[in-house]
Protein backbone atom coordinates (compact mmCIF):
# COMPACT_ATOMS: atom_id res chain seq x y z
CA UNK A 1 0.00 0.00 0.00
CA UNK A 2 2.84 2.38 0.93
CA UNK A 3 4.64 1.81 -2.62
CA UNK A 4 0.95 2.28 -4.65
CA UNK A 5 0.61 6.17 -2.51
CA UNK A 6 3.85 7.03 -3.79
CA UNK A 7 3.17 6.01 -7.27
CA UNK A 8 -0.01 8.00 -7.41
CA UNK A 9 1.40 10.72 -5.55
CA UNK A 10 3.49 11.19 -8.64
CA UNK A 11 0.35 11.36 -10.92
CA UNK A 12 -0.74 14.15 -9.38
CA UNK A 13 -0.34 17.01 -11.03
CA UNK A 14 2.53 19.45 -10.24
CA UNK A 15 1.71 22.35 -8.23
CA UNK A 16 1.11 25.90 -9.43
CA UNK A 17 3.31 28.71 -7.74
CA UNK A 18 0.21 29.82 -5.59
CA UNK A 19 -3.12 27.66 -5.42
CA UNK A 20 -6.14 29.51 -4.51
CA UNK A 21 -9.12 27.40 -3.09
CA UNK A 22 -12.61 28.31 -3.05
CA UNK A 23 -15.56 26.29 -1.45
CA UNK A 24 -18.78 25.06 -2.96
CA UNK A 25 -21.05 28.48 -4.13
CA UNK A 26 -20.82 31.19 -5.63
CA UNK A 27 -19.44 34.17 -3.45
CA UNK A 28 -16.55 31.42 -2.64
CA UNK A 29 -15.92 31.36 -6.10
CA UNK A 30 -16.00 35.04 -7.53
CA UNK A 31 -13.97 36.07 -4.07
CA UNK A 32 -11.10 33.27 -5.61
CA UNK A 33 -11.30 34.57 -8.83
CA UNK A 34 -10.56 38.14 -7.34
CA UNK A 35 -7.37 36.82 -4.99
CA UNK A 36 -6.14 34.40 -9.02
CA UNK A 37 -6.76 37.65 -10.43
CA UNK A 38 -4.04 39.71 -8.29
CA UNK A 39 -1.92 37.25 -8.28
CA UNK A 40 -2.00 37.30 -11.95
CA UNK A 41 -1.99 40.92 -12.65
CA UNK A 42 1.20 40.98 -10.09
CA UNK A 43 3.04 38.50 -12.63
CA UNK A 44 2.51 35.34 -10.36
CA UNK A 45 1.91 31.85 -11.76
CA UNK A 46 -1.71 31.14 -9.67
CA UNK A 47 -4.16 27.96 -9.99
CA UNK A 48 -7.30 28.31 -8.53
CA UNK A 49 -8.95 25.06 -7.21
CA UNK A 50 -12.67 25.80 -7.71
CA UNK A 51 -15.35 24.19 -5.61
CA UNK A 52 -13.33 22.12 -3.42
CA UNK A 53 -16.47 20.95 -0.81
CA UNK A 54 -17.06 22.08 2.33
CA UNK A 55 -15.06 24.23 4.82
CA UNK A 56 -13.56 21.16 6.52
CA UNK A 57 -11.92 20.34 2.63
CA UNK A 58 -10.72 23.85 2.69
CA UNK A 59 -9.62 24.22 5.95
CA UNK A 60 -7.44 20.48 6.28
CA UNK A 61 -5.70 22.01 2.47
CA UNK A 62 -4.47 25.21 3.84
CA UNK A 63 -3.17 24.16 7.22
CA UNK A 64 -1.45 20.90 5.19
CA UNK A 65 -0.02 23.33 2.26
CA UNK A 66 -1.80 21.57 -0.23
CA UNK A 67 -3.87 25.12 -0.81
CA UNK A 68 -2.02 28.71 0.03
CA UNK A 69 -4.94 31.03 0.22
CA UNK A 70 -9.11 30.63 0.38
CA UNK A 71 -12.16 33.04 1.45
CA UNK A 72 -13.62 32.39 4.93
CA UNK A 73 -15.71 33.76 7.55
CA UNK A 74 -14.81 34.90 10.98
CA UNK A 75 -18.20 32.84 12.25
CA UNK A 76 -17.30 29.79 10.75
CA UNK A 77 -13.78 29.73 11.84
CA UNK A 78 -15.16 30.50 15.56
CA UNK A 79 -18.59 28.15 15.76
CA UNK A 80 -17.66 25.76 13.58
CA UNK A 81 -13.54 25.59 12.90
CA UNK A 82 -12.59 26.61 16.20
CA UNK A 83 -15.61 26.20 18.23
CA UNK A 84 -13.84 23.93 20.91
CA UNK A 85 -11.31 26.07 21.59
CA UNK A 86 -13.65 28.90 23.35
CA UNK A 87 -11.86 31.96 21.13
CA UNK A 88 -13.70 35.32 22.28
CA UNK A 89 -11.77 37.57 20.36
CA UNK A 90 -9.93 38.56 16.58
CA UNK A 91 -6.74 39.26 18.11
CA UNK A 92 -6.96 35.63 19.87
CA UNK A 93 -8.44 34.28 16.58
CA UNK A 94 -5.50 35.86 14.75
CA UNK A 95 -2.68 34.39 17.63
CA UNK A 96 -4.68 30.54 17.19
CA UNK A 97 -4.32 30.72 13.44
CA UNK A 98 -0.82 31.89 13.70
CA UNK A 99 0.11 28.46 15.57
CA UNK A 100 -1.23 26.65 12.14
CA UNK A 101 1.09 29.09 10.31
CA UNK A 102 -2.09 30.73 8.52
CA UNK A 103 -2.46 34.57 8.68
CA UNK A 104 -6.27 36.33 8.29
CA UNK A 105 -6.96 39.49 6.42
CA UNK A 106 -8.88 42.17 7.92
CA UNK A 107 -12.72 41.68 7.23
CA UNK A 108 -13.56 42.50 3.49
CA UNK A 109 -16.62 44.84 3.95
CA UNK A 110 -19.67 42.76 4.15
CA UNK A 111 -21.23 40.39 6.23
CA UNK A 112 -22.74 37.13 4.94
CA UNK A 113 -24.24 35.11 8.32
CA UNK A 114 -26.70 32.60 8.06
CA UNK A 115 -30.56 32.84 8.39
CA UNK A 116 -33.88 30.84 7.39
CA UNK A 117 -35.81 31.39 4.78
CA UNK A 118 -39.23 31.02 4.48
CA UNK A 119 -41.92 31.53 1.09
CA UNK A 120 -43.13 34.71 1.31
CA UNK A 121 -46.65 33.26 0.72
CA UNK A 122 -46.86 31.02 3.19
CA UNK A 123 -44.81 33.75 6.07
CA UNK A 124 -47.85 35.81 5.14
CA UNK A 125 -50.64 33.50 5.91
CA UNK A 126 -49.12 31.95 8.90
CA UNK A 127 -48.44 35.64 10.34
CA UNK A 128 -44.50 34.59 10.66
CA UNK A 129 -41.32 37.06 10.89
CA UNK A 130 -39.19 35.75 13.56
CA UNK A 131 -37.51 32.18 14.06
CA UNK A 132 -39.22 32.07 17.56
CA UNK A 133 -42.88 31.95 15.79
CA UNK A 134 -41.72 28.99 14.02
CA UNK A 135 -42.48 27.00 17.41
CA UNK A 136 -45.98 27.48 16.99
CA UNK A 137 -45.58 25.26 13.67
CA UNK A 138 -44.31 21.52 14.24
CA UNK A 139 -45.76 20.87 10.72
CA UNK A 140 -43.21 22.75 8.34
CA UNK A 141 -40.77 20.73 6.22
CA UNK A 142 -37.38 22.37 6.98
CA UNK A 143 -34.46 21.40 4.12
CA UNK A 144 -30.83 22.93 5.04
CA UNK A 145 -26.96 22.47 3.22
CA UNK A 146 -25.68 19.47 4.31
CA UNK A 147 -23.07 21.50 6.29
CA UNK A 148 -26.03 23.53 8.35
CA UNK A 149 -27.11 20.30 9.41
CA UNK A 150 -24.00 19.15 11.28
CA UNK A 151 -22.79 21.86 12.31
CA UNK A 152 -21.89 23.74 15.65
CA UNK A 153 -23.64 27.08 14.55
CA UNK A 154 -26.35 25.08 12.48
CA UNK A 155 -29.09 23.46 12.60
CA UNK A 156 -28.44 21.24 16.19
CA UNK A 157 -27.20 24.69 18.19
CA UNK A 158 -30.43 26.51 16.20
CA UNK A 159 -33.02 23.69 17.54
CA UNK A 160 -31.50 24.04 21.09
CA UNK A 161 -31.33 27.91 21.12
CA UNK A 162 -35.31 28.30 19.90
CA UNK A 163 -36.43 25.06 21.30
CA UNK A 164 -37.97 23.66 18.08
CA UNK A 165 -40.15 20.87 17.01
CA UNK A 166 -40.11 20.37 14.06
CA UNK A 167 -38.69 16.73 13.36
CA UNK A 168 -39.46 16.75 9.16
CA UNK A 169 -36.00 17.71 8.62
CA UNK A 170 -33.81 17.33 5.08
CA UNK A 171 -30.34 17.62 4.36
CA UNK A 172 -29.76 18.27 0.87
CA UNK A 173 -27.32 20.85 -1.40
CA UNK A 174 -26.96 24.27 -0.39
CA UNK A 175 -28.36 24.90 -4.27
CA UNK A 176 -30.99 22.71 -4.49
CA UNK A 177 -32.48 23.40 -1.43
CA UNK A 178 -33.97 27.04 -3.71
CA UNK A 179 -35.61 25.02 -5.76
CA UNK A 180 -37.05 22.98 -3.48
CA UNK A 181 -38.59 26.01 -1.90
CA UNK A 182 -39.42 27.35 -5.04
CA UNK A 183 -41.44 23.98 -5.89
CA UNK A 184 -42.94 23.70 -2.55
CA UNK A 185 -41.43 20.71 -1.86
CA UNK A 186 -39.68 22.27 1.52
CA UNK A 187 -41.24 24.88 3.85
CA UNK A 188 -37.75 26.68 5.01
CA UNK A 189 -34.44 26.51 4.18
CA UNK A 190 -31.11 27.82 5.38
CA UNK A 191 -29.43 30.92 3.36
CA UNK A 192 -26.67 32.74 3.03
CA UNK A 193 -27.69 36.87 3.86
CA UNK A 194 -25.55 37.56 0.60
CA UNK A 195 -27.50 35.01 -1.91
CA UNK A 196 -28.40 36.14 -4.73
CA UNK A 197 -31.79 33.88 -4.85
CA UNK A 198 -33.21 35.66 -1.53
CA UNK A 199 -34.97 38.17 -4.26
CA UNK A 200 -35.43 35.62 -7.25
CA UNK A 201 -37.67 33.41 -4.97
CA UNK A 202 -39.08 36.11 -2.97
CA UNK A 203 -38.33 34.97 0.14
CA UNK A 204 -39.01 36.46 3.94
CA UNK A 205 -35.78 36.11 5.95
CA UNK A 206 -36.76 35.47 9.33
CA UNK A 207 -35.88 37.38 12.22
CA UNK A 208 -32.60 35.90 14.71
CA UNK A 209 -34.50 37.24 18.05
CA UNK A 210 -32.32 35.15 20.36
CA UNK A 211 -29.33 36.71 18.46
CA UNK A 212 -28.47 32.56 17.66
CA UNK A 213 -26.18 33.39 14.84
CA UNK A 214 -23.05 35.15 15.22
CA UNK A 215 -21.73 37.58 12.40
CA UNK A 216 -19.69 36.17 9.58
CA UNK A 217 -17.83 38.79 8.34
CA UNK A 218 -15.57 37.42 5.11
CA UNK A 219 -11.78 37.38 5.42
CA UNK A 220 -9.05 35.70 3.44
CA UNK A 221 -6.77 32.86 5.06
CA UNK A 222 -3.73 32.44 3.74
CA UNK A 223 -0.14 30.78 4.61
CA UNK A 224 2.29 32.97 6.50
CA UNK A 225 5.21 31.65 4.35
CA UNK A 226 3.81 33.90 1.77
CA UNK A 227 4.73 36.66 3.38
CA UNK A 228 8.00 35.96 2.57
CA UNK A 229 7.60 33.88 -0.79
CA UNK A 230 5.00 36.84 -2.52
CA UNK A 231 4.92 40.01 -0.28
CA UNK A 232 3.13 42.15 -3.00
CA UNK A 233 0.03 39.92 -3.14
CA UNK A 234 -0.28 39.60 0.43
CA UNK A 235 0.05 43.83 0.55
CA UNK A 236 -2.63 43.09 -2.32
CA UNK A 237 -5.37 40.49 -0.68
CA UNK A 238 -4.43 42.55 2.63
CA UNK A 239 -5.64 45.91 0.32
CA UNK A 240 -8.85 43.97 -0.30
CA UNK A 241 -9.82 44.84 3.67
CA UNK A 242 -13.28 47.20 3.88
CA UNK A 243 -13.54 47.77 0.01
CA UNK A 244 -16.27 44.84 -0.67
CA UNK A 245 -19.54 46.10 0.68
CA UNK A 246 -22.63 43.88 0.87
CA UNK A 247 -24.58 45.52 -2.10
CA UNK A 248 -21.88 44.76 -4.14
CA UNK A 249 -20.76 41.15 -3.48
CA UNK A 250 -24.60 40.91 -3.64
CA UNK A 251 -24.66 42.23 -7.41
CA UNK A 252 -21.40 40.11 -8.20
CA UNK A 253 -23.68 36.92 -6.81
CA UNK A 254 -26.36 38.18 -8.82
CA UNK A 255 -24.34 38.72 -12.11
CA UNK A 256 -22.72 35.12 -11.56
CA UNK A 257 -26.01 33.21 -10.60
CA UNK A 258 -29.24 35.04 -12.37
CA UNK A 259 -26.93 36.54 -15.34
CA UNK A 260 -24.56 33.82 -16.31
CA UNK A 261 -21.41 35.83 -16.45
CA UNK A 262 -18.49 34.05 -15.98
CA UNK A 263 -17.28 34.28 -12.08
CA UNK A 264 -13.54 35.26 -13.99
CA UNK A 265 -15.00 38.18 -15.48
CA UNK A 266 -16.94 39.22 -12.55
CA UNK A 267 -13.31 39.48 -10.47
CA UNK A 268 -12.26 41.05 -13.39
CA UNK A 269 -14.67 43.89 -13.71
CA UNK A 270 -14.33 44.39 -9.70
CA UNK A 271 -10.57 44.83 -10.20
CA UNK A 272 -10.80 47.17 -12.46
CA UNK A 273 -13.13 49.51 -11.13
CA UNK A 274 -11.96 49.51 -7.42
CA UNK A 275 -8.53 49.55 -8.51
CA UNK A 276 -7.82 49.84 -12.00
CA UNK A 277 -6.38 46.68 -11.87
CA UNK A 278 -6.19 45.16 -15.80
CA UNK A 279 -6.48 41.43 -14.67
CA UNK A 280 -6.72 38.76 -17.90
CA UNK A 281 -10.10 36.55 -18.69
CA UNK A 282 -9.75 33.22 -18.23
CA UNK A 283 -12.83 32.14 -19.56
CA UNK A 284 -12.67 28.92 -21.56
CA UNK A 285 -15.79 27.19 -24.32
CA UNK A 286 -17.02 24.32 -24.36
CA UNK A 287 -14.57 22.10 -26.38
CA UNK A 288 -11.99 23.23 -24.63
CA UNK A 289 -13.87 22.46 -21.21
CA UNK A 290 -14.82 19.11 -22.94
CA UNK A 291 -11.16 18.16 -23.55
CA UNK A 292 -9.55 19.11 -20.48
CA UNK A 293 -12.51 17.34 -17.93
CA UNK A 294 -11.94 14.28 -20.42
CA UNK A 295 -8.85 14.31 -19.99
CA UNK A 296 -9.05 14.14 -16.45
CA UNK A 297 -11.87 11.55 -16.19
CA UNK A 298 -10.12 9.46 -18.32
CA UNK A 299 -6.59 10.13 -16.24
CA UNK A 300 -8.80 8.97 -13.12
CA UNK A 301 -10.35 5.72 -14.34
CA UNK A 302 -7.77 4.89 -16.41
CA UNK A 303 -4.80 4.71 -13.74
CA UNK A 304 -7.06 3.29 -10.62
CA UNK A 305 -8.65 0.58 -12.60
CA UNK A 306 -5.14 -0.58 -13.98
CA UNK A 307 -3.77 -0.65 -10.57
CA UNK A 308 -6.91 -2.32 -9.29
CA UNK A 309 -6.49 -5.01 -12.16
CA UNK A 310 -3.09 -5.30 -11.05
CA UNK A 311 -3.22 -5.60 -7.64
CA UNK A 312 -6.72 -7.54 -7.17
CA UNK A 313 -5.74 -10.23 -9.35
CA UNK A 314 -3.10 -12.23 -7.39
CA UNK A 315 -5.25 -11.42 -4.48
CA UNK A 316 -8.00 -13.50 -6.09
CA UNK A 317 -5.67 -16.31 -7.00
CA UNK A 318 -4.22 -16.18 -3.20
CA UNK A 319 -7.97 -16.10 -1.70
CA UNK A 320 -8.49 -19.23 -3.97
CA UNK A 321 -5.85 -21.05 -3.40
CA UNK A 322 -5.98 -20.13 0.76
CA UNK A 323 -9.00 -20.12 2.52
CA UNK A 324 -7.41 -18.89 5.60
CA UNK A 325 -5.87 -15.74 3.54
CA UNK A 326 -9.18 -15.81 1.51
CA UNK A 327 -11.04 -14.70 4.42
CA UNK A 328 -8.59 -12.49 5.28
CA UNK A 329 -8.87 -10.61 1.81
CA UNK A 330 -12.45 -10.92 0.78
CA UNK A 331 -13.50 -8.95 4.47
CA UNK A 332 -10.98 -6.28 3.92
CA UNK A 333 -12.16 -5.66 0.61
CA UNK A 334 -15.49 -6.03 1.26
CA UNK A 335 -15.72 -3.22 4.17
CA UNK A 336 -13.72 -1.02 2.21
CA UNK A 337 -16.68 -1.05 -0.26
CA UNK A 338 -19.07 -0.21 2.09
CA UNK A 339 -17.16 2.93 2.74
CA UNK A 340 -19.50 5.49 1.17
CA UNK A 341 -17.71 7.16 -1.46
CA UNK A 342 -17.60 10.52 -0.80
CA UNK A 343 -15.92 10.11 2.45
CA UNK A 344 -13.50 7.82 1.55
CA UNK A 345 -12.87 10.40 -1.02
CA UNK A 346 -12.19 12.58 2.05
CA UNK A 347 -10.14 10.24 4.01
CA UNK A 348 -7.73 10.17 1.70
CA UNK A 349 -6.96 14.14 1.66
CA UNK A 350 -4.41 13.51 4.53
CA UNK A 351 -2.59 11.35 3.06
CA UNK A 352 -2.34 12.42 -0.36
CA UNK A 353 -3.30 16.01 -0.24
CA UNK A 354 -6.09 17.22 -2.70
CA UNK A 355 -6.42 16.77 -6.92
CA UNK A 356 -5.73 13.81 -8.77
CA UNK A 357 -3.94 11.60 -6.47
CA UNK A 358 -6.36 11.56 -3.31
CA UNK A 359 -9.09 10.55 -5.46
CA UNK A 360 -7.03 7.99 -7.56
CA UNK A 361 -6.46 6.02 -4.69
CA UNK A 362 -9.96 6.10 -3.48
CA UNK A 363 -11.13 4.86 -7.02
CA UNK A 364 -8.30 1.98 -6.48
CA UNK A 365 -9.61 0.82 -3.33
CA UNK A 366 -13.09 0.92 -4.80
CA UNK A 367 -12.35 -1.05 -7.39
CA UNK A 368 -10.89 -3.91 -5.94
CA UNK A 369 -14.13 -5.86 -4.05
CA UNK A 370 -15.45 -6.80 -8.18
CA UNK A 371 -12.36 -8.23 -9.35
CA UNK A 372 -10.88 -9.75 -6.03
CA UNK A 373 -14.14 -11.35 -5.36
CA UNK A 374 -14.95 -12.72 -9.22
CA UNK A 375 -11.28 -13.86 -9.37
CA UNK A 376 -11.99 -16.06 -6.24
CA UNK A 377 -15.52 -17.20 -7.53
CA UNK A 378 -14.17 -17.92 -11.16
CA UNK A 379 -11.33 -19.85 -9.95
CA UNK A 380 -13.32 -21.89 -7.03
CA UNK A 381 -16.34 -22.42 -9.69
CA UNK A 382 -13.90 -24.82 -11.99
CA UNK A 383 -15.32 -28.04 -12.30
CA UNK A 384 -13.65 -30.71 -10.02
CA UNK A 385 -13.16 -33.48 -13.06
CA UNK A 386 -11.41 -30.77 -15.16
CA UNK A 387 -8.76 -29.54 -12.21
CA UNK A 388 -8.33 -33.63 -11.44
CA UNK A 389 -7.71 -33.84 -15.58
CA UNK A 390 -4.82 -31.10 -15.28
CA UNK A 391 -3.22 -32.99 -12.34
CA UNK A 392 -3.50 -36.55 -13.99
CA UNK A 393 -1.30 -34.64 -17.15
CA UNK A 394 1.25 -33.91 -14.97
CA UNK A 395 1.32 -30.13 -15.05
CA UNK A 396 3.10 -27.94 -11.98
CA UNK A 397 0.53 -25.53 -9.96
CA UNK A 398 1.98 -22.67 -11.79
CA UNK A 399 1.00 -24.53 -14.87
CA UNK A 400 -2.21 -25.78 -14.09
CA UNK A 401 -3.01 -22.39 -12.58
CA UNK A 402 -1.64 -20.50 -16.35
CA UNK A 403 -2.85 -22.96 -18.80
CA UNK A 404 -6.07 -24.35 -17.21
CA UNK A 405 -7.75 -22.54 -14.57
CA UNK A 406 -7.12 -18.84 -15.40
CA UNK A 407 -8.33 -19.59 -19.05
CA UNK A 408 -11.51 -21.82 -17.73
CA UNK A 409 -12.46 -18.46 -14.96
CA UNK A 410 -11.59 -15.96 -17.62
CA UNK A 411 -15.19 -15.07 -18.02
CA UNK A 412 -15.80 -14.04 -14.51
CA UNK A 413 -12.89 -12.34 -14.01
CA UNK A 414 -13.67 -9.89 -17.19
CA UNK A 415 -17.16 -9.50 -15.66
CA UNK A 416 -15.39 -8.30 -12.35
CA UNK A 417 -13.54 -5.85 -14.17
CA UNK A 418 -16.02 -4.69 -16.12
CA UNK A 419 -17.82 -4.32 -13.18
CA UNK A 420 -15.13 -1.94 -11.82
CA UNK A 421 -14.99 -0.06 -14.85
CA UNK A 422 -18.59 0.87 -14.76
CA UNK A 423 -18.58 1.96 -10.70
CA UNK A 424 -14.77 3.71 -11.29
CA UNK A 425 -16.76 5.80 -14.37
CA UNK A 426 -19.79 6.95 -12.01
CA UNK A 427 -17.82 7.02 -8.62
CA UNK A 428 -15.09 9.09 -10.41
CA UNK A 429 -17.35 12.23 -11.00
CA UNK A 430 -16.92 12.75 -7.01
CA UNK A 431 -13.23 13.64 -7.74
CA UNK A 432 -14.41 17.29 -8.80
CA UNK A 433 -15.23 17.58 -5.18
CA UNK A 434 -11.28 17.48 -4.01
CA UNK A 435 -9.91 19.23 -6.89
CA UNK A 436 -9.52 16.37 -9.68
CA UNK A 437 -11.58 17.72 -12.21
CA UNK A 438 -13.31 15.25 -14.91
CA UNK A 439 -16.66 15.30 -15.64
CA UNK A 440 -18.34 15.89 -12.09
CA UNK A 441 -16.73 19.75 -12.70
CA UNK A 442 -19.03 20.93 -15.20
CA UNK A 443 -21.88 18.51 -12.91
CA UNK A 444 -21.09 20.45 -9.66
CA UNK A 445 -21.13 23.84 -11.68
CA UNK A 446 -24.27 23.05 -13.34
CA UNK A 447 -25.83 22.18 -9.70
CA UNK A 448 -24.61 25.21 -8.30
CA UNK A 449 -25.50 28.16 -10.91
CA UNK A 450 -28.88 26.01 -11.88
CA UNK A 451 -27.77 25.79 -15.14
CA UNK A 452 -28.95 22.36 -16.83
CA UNK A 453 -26.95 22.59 -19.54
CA UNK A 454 -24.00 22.46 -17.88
CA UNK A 455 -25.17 19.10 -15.63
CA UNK A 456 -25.29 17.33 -18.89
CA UNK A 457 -21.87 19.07 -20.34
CA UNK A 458 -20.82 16.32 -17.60
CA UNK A 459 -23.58 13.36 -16.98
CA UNK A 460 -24.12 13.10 -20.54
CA UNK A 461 -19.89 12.10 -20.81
CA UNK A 462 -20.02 9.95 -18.31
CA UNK A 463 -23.06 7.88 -18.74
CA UNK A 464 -21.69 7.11 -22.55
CA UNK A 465 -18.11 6.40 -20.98
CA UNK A 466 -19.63 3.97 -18.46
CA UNK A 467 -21.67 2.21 -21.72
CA UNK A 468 -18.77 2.40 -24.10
CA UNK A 469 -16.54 0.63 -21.06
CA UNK A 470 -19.06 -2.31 -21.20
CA UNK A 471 -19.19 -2.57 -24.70
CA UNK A 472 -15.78 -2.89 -24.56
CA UNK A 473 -15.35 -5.41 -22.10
CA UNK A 474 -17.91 -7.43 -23.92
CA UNK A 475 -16.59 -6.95 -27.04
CA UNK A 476 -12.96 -8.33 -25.09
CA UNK A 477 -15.17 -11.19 -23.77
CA UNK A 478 -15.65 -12.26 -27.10
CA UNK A 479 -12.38 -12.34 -28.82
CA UNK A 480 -10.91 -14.04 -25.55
CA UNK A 481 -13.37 -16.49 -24.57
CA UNK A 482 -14.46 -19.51 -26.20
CA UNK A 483 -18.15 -19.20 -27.16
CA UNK A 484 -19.19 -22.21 -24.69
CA UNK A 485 -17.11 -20.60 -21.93
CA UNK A 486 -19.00 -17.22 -21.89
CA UNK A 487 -21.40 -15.84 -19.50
CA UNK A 488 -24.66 -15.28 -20.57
């Protein structure tokens, strides 16, 4: 296992100069476009890793180095970040970052906290404005971000704080949640006070009156060593400090989400208005998009499967040919799959760091359960008269293993890994969520800026790569097996 992290460690991708992260929406986004944008204009090389998940994502890459600078808010790094660690003040926020080796920015102008959100409609019939009058209504279907649901300053601290009932309760993307509201499917929903879709849905925000939330006002996080590595753009993110009011990183979300301009020329605009900054566009079509998240699908499935086919075979032969050690491997394999996939995604981030080689490995490990297990079934499946036929010829267990039983449990094992193939193609579009790209990019763009096109810039890919993958295999199946031999 050791030897196979190095090995993908070396796929990854080399490292730009500076890497910028940004999280999951919108304002995330355009506010890393702003900080790739200075760097550029200041004649740094810069990547910026869009939508890498959720704060915890972000956070883990900056403190390991495998990110240099990302947008945050003061409440999330004290409720949520920080929370156990009882910090009361900036200056002692500033002195507990400082032990990480991360340095803040002073606040950026606005303010974007949390609320709930309720249909106009329906606030107006029920006679509700504050989150206290929601006690008086056990009934309502509540659907928050899958972060507001675990977290400290979420949804469990907001149901102790107001003492309320409600027990219909759905976790779901940040995005979809709007439309969810919008179709009546949900009742109330978690926002962000600088979203762009609080006017586009017409929606009541509802009175804090226990004062529940604290304010988030947006900083910038970054690694002290730049200090020392790029001075100017730290004097440049640092120059960012009280010129970003809320009206206007309200009209940048607006532009990005209702308009459809590009976040990059958003930043770019901003730049060069506040401070006649000339920052380049890097706004790319769609067969470029195409080309480079195909590339990277096909980097991702192509390299775990082959090290799944090359590991998970000789641990098929072993688990035949040992039951003890079969036990041993067909468990191990078998609770790895039941690993859901996003968090083994996760898992791997200390380890490998973020992009391509984290979610290689995961994608390995995933594949291996098909093609370990098939192996063993193929193998064990042999007739007995045909394995006593081999022995009564003469023929060494390396022999009988090469020349009979492989070639007689050659059909399962190409349905194992043709198995693999198929999960590696779907599973892979998670990647996008730690910064490997491939088709789940263009998915988790779509998702985010509502934009259906853009969903099946990605599904669309993938679903044909998963068919022409079986086709494949099948059409391997064929020209290797004997026509009696097949499956099916």
């Amino acid at each position: 296992m050791p030897a196979i992290l190095v090995i993908l460690s070396a796929a990854a991708p080399a490292r730009a100069e500076i890497t910028v992260g940004s999280k999951k929406f919108t304002e995330s986004v355009i506010l890393g476009e702003i900080i790739a944008g200075l760097g550029r204009a200041g004649g740094h090389e810069m990547q910026h890793l869009r939508e890498l998940g959720g704060t915890r994502v972000l956070w883990d890459s900056l403190r390991l180095g495998e990110i240099d600078i990302y947008p945050e808010y003061t409440g999330t790094l004290l409720r949520e970040i920080l929370a156990r660690e009882e910090i009361a003040t900036i200056e002692e926020l500033r002195a507990r970052l400082a032990e990480d080796g991360i340095a803040m920015t002073a606040p950026l102008g606005f303010d974007n906290g949390y609320a709930l959100g309720i249909r106009q409609a329906l606030a107006q019939r029920e006679n509700i404005s504050s989150i206290s009058d929601l006690r008086a209504y056990p009934d309502l279907v509540f659907g928050f971000g899958n972060e507001f649901m675990n977290r400290a300053d979420g949804w469990p601290g907001l149901r102790r704080a107001y003492g309320l009932p409600q027990d219909d309760v759905r976790g779901l993307d940040h995005d979809l949640a709007y439309i969810g509201l919008a179709e009546e499917a949900l009742d109330l929903i978690d926002v962000y006070t600088t979203d762009a879709e609080i006017a586009q849905y017409d929606i009541r925000v509802l009175e804090d009156d226990r004062a529940f939330f604290v304010r988030y006002e947006a900083v910038i996080l970054y690694r002290e060593a730049l200090a020392a590595t790029a001075p100017a753009l730290v004097d440049a993110i640092k120059g960012l400090a009280g010129r970003i009011p809320a009206p206007e990183m309200i009209a940048m979300n607006v532009a990005a989400k209702l308009d459809g301009e590009p976040e990059s020329a958003i930043a770019a605009r901003f730049l060069q208005e506040r401070f006649k900054i000339e920052a380049p566009v890097r706004a790319s079509g769609f067969w470029t998009r195409f080309w480079q998240t195909t590339r990277d699908h096909f980097m991702l499935v192509g390299i775990s499967l082959g090290a799944a086919i090359f590991v998970a075979l000789p641990l098929g032969v072993l688990a035949y040919q040992s039951a003890a050690a079969g036990r041993i491997i067909l468990s191990v394999v078998g609770v790895i799959q039941t690993i859901p996939s996003l968090a083994l995604f996760v898992f791997m981030i200390p380890l490998l760091g973020i992009g391509g080689a984290p979610a290689i490995a995961a994608l390995f490990l995933y594949s291996l359960l098909p093609i370990v297990r098939n192996t063993h079934t193929g193998l064990a499946n042999i007739p007995l008269e045909l394995r006593e036929s081999a022995l009564a010829l003469g023929l060494r267990a390396g022999a009988r293993l090469r020349l009979v039983a492989l070639p007689l449990a050659l059909p399962a094992i190409l349905a194992g890994i043709k198995t693999s193939a198929v999960i590696n193609v779907g599973t892979a579009t998670l990647g996008a969520l730690i910064g490997a790209g491939g088709y789940g990019q263009p998915i988790l763009t779509g998702i985010r800026l509502n934009d259906t096109a853009l969903i099946m810039e990605g599904a669309i890919p993938a679903a044909l790569l998963a068919l022409g993958a079986q086709l494949a295999f099948d059409v391997l199946e064929r020209r290797l097996v004997p026509r009696g031999l097949r499956l099916g």
